[in-house]
Protein backbone atom coordinates (compact mmCIF):
# COMPACT_ATOMS: atom_id res chain seq x y z
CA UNK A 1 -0.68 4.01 -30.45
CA UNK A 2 2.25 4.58 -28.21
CA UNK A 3 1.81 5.15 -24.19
CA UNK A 4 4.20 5.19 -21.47
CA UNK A 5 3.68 3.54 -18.52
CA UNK A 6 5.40 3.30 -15.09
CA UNK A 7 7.60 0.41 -14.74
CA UNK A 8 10.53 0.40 -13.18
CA UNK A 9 12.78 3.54 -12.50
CA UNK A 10 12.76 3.92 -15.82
CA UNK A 11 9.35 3.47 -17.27
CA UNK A 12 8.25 1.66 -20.30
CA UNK A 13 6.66 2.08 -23.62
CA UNK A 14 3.62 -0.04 -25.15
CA UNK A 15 3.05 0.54 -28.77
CA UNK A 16 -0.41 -0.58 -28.79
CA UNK A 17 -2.10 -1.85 -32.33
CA UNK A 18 -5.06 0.18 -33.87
CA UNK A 19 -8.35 -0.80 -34.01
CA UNK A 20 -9.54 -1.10 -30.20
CA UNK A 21 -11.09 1.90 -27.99
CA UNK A 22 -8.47 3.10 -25.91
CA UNK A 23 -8.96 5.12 -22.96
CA UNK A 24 -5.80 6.58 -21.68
CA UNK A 25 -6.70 6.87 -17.17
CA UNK A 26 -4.11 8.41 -15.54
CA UNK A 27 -3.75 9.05 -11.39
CA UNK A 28 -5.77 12.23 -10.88
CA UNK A 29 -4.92 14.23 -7.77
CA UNK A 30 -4.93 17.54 -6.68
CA UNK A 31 -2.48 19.88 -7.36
CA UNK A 32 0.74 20.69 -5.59
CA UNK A 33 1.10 22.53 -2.40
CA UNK A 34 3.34 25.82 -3.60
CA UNK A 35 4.57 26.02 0.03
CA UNK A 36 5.17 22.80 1.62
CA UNK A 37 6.92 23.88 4.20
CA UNK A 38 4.48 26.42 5.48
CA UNK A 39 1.53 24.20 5.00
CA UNK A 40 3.72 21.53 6.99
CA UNK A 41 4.09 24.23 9.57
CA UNK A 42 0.34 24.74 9.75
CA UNK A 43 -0.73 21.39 10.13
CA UNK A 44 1.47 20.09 12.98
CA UNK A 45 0.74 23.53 15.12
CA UNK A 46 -2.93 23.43 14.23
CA UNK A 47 -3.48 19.80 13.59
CA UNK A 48 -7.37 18.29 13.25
CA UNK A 49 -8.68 17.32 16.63
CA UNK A 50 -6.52 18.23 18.63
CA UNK A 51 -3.91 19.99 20.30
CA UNK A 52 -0.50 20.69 18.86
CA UNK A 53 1.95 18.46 18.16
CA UNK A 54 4.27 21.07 20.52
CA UNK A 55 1.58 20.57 23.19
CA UNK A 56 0.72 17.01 22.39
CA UNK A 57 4.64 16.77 23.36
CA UNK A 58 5.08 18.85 26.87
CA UNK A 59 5.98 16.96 29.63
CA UNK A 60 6.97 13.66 27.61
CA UNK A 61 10.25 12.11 27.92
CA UNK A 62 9.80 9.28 24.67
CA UNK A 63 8.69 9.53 21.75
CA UNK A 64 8.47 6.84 18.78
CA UNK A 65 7.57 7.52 15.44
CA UNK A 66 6.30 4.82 12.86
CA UNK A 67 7.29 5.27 9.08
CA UNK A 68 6.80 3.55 6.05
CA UNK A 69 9.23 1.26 4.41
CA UNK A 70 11.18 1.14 0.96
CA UNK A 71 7.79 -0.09 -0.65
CA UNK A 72 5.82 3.53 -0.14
CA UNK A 73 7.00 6.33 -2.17
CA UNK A 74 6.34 7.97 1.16
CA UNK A 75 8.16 11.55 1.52
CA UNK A 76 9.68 10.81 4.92
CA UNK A 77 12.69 13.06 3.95
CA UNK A 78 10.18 16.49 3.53
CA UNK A 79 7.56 15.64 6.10
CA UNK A 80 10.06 14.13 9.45
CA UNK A 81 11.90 17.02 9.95
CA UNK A 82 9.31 19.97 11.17
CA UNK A 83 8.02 16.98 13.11
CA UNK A 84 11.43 16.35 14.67
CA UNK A 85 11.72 19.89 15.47
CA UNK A 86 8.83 20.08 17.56
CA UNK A 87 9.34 17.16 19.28
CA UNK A 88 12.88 18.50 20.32
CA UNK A 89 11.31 22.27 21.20
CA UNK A 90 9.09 20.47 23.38
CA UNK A 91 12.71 19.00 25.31
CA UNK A 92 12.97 15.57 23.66
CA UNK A 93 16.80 14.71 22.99
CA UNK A 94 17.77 12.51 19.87
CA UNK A 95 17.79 9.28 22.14
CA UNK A 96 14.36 9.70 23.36
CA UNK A 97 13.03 9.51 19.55
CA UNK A 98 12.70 6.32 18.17
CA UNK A 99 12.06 6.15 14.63
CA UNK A 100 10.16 2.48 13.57
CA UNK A 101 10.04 1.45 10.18
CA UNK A 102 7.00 -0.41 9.28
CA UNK A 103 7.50 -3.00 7.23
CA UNK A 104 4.65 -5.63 8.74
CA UNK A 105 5.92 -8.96 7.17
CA UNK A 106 7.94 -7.28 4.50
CA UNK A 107 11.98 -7.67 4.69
CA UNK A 108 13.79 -5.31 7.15
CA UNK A 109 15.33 -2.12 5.33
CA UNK A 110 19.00 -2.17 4.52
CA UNK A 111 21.45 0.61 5.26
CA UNK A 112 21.25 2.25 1.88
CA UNK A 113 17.52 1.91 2.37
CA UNK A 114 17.29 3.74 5.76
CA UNK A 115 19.64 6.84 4.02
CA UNK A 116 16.74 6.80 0.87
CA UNK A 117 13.46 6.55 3.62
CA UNK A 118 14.54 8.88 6.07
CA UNK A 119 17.75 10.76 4.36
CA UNK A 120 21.31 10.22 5.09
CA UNK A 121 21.50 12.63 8.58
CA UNK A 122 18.45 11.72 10.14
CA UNK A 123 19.24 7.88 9.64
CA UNK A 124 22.78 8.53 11.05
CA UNK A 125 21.52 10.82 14.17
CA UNK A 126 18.55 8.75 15.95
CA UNK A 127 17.98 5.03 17.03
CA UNK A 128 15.85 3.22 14.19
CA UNK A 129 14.02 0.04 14.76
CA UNK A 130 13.70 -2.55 11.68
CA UNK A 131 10.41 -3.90 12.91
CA UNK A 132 10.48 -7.83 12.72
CA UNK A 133 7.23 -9.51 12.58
CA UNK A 134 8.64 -12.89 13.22
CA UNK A 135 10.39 -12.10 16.96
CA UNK A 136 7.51 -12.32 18.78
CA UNK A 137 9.48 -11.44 22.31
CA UNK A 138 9.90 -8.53 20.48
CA UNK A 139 6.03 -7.03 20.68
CA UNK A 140 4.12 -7.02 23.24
CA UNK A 141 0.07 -8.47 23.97
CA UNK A 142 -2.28 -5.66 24.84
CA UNK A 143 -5.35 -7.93 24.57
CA UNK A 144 -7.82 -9.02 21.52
CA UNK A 145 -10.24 -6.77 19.49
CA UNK A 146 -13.82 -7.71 19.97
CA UNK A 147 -13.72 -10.10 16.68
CA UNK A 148 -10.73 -12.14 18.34
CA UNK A 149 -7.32 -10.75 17.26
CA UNK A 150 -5.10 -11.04 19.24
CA UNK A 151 -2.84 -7.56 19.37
CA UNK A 152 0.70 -8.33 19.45
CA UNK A 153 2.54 -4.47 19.28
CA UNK A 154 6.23 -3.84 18.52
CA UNK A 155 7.55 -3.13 22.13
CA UNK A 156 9.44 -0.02 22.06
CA UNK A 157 6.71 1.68 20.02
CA UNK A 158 4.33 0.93 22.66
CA UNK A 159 6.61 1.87 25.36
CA UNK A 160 6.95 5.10 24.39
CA UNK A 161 5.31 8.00 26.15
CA UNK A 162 4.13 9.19 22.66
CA UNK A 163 2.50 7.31 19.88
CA UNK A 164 3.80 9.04 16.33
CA UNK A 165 2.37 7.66 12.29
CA UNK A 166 4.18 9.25 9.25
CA UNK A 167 2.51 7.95 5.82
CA UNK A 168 0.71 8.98 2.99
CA UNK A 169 -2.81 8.11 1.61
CA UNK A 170 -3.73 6.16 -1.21
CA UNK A 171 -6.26 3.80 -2.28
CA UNK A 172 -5.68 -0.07 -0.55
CA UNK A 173 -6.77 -3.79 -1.76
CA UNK A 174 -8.17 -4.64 1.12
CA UNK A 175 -8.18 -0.95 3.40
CA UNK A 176 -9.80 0.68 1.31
CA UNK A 177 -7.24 3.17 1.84
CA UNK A 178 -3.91 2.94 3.07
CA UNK A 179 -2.13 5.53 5.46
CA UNK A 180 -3.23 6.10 9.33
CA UNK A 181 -3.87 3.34 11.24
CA UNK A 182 -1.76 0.93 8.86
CA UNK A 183 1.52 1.98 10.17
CA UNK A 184 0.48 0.39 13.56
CA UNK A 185 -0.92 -2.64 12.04
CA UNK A 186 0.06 -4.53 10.57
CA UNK A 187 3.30 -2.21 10.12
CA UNK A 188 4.13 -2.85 13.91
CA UNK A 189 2.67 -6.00 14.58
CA UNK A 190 3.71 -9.40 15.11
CA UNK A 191 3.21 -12.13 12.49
CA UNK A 192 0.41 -13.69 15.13
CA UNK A 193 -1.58 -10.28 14.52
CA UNK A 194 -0.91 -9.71 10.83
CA UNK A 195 -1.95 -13.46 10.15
CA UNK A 196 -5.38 -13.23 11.33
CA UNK A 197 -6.39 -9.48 9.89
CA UNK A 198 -5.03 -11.22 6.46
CA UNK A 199 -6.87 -14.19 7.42
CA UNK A 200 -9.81 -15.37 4.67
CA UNK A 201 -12.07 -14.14 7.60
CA UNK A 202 -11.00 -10.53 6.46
CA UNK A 203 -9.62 -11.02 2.82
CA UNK A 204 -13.21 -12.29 1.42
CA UNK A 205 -15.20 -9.70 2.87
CA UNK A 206 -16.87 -8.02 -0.01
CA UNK A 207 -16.33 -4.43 1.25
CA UNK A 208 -12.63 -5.22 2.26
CA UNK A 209 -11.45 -3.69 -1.07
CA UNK A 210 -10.14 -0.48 -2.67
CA UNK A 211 -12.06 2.39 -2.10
CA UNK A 212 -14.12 0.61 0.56
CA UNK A 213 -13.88 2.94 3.99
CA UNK A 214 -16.89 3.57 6.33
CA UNK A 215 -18.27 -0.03 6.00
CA UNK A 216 -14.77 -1.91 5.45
CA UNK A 217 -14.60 -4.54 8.20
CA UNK A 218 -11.32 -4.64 8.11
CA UNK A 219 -11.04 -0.75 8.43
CA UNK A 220 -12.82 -1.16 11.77
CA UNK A 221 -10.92 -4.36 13.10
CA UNK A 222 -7.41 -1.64 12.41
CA UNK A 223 -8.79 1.67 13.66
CA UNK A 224 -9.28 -0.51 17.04
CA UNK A 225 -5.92 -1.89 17.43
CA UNK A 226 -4.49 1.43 16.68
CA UNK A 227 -6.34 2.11 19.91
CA UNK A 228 -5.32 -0.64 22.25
CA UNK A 229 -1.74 0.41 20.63
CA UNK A 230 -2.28 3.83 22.26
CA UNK A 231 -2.27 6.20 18.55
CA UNK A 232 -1.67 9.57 19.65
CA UNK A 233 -1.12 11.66 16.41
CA UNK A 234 -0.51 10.83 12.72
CA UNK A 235 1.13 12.91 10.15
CA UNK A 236 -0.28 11.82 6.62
CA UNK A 237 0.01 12.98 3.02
CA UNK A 238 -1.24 12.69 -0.13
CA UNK A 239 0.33 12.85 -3.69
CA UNK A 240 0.60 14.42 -7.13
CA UNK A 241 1.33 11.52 -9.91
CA UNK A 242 4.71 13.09 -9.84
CA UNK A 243 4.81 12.63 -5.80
CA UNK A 244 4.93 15.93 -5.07
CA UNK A 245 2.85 16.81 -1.92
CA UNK A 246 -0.67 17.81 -2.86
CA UNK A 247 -2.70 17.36 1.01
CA UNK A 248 -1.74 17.11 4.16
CA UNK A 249 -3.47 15.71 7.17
CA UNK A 250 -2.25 16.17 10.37
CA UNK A 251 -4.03 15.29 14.19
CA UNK A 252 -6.03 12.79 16.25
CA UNK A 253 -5.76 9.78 14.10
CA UNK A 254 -9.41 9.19 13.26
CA UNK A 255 -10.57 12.48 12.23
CA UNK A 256 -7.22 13.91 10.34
CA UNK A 257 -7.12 10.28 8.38
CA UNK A 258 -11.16 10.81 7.59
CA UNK A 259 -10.26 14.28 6.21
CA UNK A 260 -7.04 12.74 4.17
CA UNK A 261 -9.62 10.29 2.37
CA UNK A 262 -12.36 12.91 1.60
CA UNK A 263 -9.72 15.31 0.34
CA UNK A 264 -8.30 11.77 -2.05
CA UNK A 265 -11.71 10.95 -3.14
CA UNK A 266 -12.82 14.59 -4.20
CA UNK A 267 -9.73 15.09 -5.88
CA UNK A 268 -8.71 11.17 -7.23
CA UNK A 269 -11.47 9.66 -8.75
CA UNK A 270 -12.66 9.41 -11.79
CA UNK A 271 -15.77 7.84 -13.16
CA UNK A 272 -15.92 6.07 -16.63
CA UNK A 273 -19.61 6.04 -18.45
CA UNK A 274 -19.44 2.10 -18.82
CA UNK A 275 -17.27 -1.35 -18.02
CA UNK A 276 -14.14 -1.91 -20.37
CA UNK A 277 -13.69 -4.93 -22.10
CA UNK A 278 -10.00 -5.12 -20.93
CA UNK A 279 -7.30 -3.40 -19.02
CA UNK A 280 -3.94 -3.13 -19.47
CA UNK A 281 -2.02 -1.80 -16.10
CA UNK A 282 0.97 -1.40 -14.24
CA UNK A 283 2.33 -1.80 -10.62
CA UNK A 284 3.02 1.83 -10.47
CA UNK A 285 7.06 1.96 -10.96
CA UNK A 286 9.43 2.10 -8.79
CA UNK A 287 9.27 1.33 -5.75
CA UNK A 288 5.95 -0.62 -5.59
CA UNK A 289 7.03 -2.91 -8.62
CA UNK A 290 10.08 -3.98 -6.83
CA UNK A 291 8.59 -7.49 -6.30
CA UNK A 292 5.30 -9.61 -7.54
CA UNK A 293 4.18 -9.65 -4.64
CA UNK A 294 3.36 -5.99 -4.49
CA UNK A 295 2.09 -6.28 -8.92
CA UNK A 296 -0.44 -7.60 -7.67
CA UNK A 297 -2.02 -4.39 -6.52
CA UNK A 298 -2.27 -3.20 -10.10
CA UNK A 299 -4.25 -6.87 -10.51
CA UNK A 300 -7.11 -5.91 -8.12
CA UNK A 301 -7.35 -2.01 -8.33
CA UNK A 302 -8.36 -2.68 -11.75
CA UNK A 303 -11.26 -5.00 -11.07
CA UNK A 304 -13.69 -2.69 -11.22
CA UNK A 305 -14.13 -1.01 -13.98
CA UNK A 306 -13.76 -4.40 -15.76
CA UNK A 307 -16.92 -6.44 -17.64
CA UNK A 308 -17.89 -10.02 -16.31
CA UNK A 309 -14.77 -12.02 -18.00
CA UNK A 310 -13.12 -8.82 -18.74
CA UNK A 311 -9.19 -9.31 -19.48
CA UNK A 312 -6.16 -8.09 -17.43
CA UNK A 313 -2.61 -7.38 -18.20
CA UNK A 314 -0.38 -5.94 -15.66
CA UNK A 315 3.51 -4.88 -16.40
CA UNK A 316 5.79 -4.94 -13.54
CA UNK A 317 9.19 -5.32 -13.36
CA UNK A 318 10.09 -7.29 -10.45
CA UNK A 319 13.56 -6.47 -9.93
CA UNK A 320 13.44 -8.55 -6.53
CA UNK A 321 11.44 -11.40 -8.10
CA UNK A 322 8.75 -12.69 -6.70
CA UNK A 323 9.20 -11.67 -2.92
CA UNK A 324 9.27 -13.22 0.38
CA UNK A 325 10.07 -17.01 0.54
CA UNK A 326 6.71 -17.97 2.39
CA UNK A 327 5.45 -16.46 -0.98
CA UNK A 328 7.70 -17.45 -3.34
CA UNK A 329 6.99 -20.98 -2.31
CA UNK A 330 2.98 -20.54 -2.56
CA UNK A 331 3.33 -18.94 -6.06
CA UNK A 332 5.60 -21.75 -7.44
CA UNK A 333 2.96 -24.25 -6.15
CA UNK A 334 -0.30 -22.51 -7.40
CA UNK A 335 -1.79 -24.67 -9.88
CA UNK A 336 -5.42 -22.76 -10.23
CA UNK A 337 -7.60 -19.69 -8.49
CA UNK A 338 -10.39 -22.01 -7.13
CA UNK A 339 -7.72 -24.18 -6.04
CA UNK A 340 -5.46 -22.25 -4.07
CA UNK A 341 -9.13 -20.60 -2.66
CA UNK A 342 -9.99 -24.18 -1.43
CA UNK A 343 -6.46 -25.29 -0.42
CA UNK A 344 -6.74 -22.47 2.50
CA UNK A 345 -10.07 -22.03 3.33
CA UNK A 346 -9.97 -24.11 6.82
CA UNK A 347 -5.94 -24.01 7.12
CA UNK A 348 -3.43 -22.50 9.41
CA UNK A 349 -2.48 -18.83 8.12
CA UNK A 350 0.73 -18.49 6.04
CA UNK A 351 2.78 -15.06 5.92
CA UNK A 352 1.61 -12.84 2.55
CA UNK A 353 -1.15 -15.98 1.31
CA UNK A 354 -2.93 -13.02 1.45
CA UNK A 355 -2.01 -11.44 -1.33
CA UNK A 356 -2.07 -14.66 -3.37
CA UNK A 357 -5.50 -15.07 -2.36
CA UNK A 358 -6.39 -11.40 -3.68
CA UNK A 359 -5.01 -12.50 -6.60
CA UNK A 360 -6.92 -15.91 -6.97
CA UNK A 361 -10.03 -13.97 -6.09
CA UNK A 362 -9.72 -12.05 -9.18
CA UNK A 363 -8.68 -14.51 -11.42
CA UNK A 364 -11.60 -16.54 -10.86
CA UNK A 365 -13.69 -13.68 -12.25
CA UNK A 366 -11.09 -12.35 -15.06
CA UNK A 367 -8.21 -13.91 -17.41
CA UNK A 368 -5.11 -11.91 -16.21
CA UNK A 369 -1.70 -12.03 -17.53
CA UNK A 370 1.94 -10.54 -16.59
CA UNK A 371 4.75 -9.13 -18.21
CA UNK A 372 7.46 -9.64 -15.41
CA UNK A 373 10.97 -10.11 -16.57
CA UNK A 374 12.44 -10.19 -13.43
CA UNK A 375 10.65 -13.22 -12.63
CA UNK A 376 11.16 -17.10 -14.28
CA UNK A 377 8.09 -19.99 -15.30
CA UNK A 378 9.52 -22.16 -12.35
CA UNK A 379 8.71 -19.14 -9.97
CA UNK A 380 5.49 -18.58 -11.50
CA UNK A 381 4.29 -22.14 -10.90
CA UNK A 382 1.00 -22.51 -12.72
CA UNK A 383 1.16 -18.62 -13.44
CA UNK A 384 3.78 -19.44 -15.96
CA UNK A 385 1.29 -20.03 -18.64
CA UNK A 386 0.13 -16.27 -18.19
CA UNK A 387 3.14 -14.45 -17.94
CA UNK A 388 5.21 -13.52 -21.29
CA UNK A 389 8.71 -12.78 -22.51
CA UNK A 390 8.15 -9.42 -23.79
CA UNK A 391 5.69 -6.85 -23.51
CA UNK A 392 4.44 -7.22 -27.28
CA UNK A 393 3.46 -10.95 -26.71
CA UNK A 394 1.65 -9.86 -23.28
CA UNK A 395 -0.37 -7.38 -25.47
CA UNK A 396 -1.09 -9.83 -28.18
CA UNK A 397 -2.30 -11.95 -26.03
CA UNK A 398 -4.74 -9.75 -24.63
CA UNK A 399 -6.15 -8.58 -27.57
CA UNK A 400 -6.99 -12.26 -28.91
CA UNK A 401 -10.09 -12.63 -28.92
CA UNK A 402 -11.52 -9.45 -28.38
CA UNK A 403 -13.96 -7.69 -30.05
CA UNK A 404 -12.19 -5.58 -32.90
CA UNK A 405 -13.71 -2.11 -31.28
CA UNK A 406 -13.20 -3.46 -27.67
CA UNK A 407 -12.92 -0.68 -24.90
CA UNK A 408 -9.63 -1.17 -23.39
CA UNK A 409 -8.22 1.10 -20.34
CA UNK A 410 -4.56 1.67 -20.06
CA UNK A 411 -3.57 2.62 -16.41
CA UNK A 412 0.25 3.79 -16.53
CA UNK A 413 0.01 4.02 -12.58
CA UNK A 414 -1.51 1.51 -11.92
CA UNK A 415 -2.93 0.98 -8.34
CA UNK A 416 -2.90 4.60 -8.05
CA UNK A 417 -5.20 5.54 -10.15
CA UNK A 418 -8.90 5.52 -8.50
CA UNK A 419 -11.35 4.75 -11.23
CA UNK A 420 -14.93 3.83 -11.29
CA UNK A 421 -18.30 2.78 -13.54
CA UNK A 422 -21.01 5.69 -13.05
CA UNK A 423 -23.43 4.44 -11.27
């Protein structure tokens, strides 16, 4: 059996042996908007909540706007404009509109970057803030949340007489869901925010996991910074599998990101009639797949549909290798998941341990292996021993062993595909 699955710009193909059950999941979603422009149109001037974006905007000198970076397939380019627009109407000038780019403890954007997130003219035509987590005179304190974190918020975001989000909604390791309140933290925060919402205080919380939204702690702890940071309005999508626009949620934060997540899970997920014996997955492509770092999203959005033991194999390309150096180093040192777990159970906080400690969370539960060329064994560290030259000997691996008529999903998208067991 031959599948394609995302990987890369270019994609790749598996050519999967016969004999196992497989069960082909792809990202469901609804279908496109025919007119995105109208329905664009629609949503700023009669956004859920509250007033207009036109209104919201009367009388305000400042504006900032927070965006995601190169790591969201986000479609800055089709949704900024009619935003921009109104935001002029209502007397702004080009200098009063500062445009933030997210990027929490990722790497700031590059030129070429800022022409492919928000397109060549608007890039060239308003100020842009790289948002660095690490210059703490930078952000300002606006107090602590009533579990302790401290809320350190990029300064000229804050300073601005209104509070702009621009992102799209999909399913999150530890959010639940991404989109809304995100792009404030930890898009816009300082490193002494982002450290402790990443903390093991938040990352081991049962419900702080994909899918998880009403009852995810760590939902709550970021819909009340996003308050102390002053959130005025948010502009969110969702997409098709082929990123074409198929919702859009515009409004008072809360309520329009509440009806961007009803509209994802009514049209998204998918429910399987019983646990798979294996998975193979992907980071989702281009962009996503860019580093390891970020494969490991296709790692835990596969988790559950999985049996107790139940393999993984995840495909990524890592073009950028493995990702940050904080991380790099951690990953070249990892010698074990209950190791790593114990190593930072009582320590301070290192930028993106996090997402090591997603993965180590997993692997305790489930074998998982990589096919990620752009990375090398000394990277990997004591990954090495699970990752594999070529995609064939990452399959055969994961088929030793199994069952002859094992169930086995194949998830081209990856972490965007929302799957579940019935019941």
């Amino acid at each position: 059996m031959k599948t394609d699955v995302a990987f890369g710009r270019t994609g790749l193909t598996l050519d999967l042996p016969e004999g196992p059950r497989y069960e082909v999941l792809h990202a469901h979603s609804a279908a496109a908007i025919a007119d995105v422009d109208a329905a664009l149109a629609a949503a700023l001037d009669a956004p859920i909540g509250c007033a207009s974006l036109a209104e919201l905007a009367r009388g305000k000198r400042t504006a900032a706007i927070s965006v995601c970076d190169i790591t969201r397939p986000a479609p800055n380019r089709v949704t900024l404009p009619p935003l921009l627009r109104r935001l002029h109407a209502a007397g702004m000038r080009h200098e009063d509109i500062t445009i933030c780019i997210a990027t929490g403890l990722h790497r700031e954007a590059t030129r070429a970057e800022l022409d492919i997130i928000l397109g060549p003219e608007i890039a060239a035509a308003y100020p842009i803030l790289n948002h660095d987590a690490k210059n703490k005179a930078a952000h300002r304190y606006v107090g602590d949340t009533k579990r302790g974190t401290p809320v350190w918020i990029e300064r000229p975001f804050l300073d601005a007489d209104l509070h702009i989000t621009l992102g799209f909604i999909e399913q999150h390791l530890m959010l639940g869901f991404s989109g809304g309140r995100k792009l404030i933290a930890p898009g816009l925060a300082a490193q002494e925010t982002i450290k402790v919402i990443h903390s093991p205080r938040f990352m081991r919380e049962a419900l702080a996991t994909e899918g998880s939204y009403e009852d995810n702690p760590l939902h709550a702890e970021l819909l009340e910074v996003a308050r102390m940071a002053r959130h005025d309005f948010m502009l969110d999508v969702t997409l098709t599998q082929t990123r074409e626009i198929s919702g859009i949620f515009a409004g008072a934060p809360e309520q329009a990101h509440h009806a961007g997540v009803n509209f994802l899970r009514g049209s998204s997920l998918e429910y399987l009639p019983e646990y798979v014996d294996a998975a193979i997955t992907s980071a989702a492509g281009y962009p996503l797949d860019l580093t390891f770092y970020q494969t490991i999203k296709g790692v835990t959005a596969v988790q559950h549909i999985l049996k107790p033991g139940g393999k993984i194999l995840v495909v990524s390309e890592c073009a950028e290798g493995i990702g940050s150096p904080e991380f790099a180093e951690m990953v070249a040192g990892y010698e074990g998941a209950q190791s790593f777990l114990d190593s930072i159970a009582d320590t301070p906080v290192v930028p993106d341990q996090w997402q090591l400690e997603r993965l180590a969370l997993v692997a305790r539960k489930h074998p998982v292996s990589f096919y990620a060329p752009g990375t090398t064994p000394a990277q990997l560290g004591g990954l090495a021993a699970q990752s594999f030259a070529t995609a064939e000997e990452a399959v055969d691996d994961l088929l030793a062993g199994l069952p002859a008529d094992a169930r086995i999903a194949v998830i081209p998208e990856g972490p965007y595909a929302f799957a579940r067991v019935a019941g």
